[in-house]
PDB file of N, CA and C in Angstrom:
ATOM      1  N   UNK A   1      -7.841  -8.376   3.408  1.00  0.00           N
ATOM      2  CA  UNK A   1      -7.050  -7.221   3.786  1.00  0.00           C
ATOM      3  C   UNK A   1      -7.079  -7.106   5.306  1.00  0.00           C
ATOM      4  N   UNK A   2      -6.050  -6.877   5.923  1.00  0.00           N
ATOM      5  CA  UNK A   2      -5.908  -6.305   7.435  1.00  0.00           C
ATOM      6  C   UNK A   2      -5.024  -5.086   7.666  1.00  0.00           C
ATOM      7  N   UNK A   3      -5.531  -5.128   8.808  1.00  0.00           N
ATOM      8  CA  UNK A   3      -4.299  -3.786   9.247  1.00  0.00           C
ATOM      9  C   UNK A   3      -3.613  -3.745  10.242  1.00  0.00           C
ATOM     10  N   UNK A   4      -2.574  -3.769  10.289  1.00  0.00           N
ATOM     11  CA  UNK A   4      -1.562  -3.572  11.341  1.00  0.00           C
ATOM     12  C   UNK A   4      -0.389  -2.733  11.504  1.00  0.00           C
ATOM     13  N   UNK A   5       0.403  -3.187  12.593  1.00  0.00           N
ATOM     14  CA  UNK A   5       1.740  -2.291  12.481  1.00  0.00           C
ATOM     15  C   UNK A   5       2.675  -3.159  13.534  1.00  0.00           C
ATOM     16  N   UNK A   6       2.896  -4.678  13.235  1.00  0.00           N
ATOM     17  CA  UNK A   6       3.873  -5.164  14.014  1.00  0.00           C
ATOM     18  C   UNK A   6       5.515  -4.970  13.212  1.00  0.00           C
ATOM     19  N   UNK A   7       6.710  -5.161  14.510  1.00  0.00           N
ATOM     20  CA  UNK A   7       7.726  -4.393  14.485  1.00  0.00           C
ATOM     21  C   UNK A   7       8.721  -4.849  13.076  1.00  0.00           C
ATOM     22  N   UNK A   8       8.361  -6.578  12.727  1.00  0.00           N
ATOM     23  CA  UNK A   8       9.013  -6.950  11.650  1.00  0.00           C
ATOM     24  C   UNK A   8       8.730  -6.096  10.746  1.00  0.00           C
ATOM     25  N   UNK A   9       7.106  -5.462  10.120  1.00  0.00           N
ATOM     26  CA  UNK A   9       7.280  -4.227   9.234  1.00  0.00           C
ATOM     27  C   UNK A   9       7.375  -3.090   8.962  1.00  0.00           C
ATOM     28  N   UNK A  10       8.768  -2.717  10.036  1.00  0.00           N
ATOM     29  CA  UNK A  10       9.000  -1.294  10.072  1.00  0.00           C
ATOM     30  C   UNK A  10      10.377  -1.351   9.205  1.00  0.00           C
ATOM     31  N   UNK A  11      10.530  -2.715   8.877  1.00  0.00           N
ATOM     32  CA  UNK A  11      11.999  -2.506   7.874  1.00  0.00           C
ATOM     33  C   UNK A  11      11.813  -2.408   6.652  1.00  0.00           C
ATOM     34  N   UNK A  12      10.463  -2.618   6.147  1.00  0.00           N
ATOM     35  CA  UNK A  12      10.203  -2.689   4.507  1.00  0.00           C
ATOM     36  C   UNK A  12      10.681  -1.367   4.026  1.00  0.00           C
ATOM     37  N   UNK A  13      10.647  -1.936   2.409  1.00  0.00           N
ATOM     38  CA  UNK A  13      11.132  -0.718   1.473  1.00  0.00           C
ATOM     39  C   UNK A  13      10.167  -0.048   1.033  1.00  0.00           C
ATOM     40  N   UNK A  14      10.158   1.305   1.259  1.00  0.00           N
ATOM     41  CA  UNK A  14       8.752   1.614   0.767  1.00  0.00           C
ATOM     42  C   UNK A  14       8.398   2.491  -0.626  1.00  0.00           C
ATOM     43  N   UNK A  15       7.682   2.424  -1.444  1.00  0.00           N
ATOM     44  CA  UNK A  15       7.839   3.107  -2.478  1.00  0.00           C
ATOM     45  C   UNK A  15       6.459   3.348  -2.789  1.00  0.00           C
ATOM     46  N   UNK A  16       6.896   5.412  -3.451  1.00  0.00           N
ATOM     47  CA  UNK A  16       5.355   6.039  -3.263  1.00  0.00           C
ATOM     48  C   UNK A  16       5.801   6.014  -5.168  1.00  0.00           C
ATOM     49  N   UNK A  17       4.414   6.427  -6.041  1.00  0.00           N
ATOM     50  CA  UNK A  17       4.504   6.501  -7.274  1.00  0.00           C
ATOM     51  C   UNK A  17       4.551   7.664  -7.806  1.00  0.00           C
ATOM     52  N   UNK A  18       5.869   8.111  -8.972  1.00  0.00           N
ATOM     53  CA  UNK A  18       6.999   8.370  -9.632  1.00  0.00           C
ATOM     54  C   UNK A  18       5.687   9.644  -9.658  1.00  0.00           C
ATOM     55  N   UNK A  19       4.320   9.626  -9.721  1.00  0.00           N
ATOM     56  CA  UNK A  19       3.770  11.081  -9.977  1.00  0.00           C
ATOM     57  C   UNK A  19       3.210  11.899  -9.227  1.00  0.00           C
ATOM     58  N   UNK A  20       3.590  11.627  -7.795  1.00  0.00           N
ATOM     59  CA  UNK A  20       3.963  11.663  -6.379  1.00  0.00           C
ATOM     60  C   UNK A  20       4.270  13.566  -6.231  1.00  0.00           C
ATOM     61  N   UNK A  21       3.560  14.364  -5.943  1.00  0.00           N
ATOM     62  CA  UNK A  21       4.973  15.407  -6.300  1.00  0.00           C
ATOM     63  C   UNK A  21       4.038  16.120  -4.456  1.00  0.00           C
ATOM     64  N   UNK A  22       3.010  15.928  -4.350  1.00  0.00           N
ATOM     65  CA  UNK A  22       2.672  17.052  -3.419  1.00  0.00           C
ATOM     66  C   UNK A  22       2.729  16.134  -2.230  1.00  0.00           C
ATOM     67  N   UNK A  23       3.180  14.643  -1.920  1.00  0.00           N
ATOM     68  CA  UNK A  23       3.423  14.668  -0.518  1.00  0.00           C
ATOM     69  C   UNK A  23       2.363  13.511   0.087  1.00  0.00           C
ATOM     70  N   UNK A  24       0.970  14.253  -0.871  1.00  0.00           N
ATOM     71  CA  UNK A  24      -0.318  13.296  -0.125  1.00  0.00           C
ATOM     72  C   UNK A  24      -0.475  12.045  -1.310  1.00  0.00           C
ATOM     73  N   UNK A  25      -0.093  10.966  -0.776  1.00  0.00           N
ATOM     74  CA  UNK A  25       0.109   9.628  -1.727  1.00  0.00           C
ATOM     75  C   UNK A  25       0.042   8.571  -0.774  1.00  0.00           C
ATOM     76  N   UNK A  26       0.240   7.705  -1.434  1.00  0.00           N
ATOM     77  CA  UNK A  26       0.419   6.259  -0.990  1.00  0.00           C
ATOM     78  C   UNK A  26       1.557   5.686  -0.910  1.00  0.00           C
ATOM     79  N   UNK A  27       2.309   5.086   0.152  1.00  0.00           N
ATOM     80  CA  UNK A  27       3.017   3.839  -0.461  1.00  0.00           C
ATOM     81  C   UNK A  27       2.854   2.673  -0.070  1.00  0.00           C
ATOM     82  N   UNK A  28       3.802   2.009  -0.810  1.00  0.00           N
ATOM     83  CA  UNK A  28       3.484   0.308  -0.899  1.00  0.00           C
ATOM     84  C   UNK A  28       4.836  -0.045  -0.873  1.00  0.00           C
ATOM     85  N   UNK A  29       5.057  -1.672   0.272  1.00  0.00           N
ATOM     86  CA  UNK A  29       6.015  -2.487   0.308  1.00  0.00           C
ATOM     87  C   UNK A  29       5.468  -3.741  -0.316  1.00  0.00           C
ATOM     88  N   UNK A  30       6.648  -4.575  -0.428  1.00  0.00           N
ATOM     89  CA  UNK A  30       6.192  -6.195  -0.381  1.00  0.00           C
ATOM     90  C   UNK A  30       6.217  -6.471   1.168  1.00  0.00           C
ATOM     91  N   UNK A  31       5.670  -7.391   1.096  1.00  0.00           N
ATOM     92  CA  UNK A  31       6.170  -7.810   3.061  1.00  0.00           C
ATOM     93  C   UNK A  31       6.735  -9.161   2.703  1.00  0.00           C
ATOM     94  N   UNK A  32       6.782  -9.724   3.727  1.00  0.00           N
ATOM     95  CA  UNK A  32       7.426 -10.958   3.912  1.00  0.00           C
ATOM     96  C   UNK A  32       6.094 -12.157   3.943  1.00  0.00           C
ATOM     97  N   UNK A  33       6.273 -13.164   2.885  1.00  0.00           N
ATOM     98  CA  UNK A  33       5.312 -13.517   2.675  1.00  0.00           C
ATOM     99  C   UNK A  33       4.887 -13.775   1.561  1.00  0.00           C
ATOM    100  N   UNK A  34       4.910 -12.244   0.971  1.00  0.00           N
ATOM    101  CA  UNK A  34       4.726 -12.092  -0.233  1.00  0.00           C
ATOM    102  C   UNK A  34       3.176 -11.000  -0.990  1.00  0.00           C
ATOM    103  N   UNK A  35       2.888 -10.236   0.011  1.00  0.00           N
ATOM    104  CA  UNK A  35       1.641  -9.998  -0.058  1.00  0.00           C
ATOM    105  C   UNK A  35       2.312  -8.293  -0.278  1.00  0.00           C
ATOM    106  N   UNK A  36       1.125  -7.366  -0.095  1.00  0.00           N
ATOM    107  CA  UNK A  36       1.743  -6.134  -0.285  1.00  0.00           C
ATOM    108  C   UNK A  36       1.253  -4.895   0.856  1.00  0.00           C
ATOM    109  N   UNK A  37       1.832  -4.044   1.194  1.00  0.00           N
ATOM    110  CA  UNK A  37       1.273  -3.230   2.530  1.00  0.00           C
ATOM    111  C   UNK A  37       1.238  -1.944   1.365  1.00  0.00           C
ATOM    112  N   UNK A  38       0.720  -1.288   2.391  1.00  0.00           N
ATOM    113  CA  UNK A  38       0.299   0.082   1.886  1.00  0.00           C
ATOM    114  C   UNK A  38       0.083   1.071   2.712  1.00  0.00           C
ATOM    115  N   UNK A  39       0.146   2.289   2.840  1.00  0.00           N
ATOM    116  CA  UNK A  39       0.389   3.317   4.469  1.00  0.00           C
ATOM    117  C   UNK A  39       0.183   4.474   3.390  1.00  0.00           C
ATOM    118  N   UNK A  40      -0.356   5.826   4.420  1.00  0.00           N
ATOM    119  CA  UNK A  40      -0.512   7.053   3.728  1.00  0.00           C
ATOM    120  C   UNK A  40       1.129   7.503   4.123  1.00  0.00           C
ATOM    121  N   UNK A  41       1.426   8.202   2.926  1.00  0.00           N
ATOM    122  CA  UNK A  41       2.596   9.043   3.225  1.00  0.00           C
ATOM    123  C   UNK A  41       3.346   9.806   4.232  1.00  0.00           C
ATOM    124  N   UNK A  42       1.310  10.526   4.564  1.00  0.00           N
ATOM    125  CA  UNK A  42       1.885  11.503   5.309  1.00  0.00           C
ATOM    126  C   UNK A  42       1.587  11.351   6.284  1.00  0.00           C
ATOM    127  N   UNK A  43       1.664   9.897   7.217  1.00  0.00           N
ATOM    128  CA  UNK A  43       1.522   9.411   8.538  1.00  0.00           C
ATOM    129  C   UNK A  43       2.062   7.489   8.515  1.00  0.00           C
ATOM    130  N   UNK A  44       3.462   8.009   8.384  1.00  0.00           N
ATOM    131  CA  UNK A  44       4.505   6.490   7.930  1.00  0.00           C
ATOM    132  C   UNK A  44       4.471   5.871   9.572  1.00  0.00           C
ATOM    133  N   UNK A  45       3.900   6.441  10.479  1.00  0.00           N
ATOM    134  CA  UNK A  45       3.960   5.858  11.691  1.00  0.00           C
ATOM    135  C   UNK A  45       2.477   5.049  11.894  1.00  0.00           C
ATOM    136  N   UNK A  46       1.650   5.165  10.553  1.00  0.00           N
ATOM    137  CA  UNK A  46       0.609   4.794  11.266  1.00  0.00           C
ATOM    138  C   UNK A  46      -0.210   3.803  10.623  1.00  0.00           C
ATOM    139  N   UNK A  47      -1.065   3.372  10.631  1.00  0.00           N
ATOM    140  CA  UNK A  47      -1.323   1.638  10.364  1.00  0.00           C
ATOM    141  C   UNK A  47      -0.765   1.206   9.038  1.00  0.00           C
ATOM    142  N   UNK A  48      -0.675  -0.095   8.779  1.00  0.00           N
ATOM    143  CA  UNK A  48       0.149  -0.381   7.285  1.00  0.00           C
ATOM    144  C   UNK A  48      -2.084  -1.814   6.813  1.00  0.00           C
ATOM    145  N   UNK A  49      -2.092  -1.389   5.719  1.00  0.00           N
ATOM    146  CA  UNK A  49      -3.280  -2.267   5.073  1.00  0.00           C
ATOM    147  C   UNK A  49      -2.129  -3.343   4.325  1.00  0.00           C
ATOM    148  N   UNK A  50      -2.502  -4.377   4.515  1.00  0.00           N
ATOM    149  CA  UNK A  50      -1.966  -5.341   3.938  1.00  0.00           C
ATOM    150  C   UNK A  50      -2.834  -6.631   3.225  1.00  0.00           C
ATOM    151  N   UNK A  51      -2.115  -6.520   1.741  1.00  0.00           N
ATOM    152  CA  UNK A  51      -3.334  -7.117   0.855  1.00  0.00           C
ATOM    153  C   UNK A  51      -2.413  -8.465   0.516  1.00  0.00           C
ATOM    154  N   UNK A  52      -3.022  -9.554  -0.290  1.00  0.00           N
ATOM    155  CA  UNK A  52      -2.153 -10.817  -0.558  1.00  0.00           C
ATOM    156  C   UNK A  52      -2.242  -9.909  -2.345  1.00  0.00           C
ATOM    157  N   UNK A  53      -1.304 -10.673  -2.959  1.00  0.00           N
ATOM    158  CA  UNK A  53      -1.148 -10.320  -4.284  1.00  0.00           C
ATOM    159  C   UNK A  53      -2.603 -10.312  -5.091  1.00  0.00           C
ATOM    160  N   UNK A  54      -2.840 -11.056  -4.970  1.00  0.00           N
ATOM    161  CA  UNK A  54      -4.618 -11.210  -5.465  1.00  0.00           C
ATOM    162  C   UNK A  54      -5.289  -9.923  -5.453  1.00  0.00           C
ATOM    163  N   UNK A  55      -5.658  -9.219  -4.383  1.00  0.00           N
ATOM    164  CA  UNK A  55      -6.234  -8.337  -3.676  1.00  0.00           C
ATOM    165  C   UNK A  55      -5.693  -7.410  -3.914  1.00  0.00           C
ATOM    166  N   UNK A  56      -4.335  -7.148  -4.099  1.00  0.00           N
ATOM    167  CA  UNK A  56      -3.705  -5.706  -4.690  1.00  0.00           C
ATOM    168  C   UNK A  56      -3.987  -5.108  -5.935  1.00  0.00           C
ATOM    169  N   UNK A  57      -3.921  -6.790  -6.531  1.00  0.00           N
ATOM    170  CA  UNK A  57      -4.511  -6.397  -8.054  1.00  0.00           C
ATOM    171  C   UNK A  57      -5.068  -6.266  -8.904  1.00  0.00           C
ATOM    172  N   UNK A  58      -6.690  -6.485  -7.612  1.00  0.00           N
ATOM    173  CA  UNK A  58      -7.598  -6.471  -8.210  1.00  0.00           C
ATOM    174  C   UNK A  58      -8.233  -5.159  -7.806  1.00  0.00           C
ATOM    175  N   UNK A  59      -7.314  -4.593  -6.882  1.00  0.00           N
ATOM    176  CA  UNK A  59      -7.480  -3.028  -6.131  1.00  0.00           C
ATOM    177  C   UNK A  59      -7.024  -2.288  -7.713  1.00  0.00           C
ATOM    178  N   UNK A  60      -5.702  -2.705  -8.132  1.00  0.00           N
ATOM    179  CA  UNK A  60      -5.374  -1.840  -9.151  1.00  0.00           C
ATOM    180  C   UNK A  60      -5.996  -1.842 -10.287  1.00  0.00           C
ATOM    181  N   UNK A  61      -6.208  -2.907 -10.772  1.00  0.00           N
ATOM    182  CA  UNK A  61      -7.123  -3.251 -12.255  1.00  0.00           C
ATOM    183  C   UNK A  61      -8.670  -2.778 -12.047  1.00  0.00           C
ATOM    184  N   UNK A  62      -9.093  -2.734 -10.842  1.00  0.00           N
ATOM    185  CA  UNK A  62     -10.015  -1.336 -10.431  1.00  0.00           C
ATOM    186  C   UNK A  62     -10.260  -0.259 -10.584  1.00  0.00           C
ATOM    187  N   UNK A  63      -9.231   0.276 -10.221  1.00  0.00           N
ATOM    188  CA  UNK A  63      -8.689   1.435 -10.218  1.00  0.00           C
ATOM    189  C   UNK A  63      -8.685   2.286 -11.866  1.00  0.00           C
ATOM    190  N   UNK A  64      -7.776   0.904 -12.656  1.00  0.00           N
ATOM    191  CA  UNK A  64      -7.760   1.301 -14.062  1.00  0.00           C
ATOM    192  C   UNK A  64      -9.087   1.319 -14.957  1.00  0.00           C
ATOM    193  N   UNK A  65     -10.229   0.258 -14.519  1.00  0.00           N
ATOM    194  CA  UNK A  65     -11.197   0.137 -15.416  1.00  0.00           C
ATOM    195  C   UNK A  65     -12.500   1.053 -14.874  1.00  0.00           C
ATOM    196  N   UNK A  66     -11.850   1.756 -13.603  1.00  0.00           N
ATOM    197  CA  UNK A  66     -13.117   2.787 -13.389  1.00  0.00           C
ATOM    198  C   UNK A  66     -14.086   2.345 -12.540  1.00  0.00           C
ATOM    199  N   UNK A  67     -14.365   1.004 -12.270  1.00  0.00           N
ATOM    200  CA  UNK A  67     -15.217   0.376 -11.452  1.00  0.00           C
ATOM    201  C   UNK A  67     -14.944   0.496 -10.203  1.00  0.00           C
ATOM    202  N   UNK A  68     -14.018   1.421  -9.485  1.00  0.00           N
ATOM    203  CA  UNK A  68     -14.030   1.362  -7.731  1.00  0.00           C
ATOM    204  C   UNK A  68     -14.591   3.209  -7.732  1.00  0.00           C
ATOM    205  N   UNK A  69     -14.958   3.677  -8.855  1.00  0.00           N
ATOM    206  CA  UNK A  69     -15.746   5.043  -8.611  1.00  0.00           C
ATOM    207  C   UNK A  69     -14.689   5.985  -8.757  1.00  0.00           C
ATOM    208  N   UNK A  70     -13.290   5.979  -8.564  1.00  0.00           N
ATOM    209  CA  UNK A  70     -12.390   6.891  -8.229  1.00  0.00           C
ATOM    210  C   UNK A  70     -11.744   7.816  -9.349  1.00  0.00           C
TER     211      UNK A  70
END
């Protein structure tokens, strides 16, 4: 994972999830490459984390089985 904010990824598409309603969320692009970024919502100006597919989904399948604590 790294973090950045060079100018090629200020064109991505960004998409926060559908249960999204108060604002404070996440979103996520693909980038170019093929890997996936990620930025808080509510500061789209400010660093983007960028994971390779691997790493996203082992963030998410985490996420689902309870093992990242959250």
């Amino acid at each position: 994972m790294t973090s950045s904010k060079p100018a090629e990824l200020s064109t991505l598409k960004w998409q926060v999830a559908s249960r999204c309603n108060n604002g404070s969320c996440v979103e996520i692009a693909r980038l170019p490459g093929g890997g996936v970024g990620m930025r808080d919502s509510k500061n789209k100006g400010g660093p983007i984390l960028e994971f390779s597919v691997t790493e996203f989904r082992a963030f998410i399948d985490g996420i689902k089985d309870g093992s990242l604590g959250l």
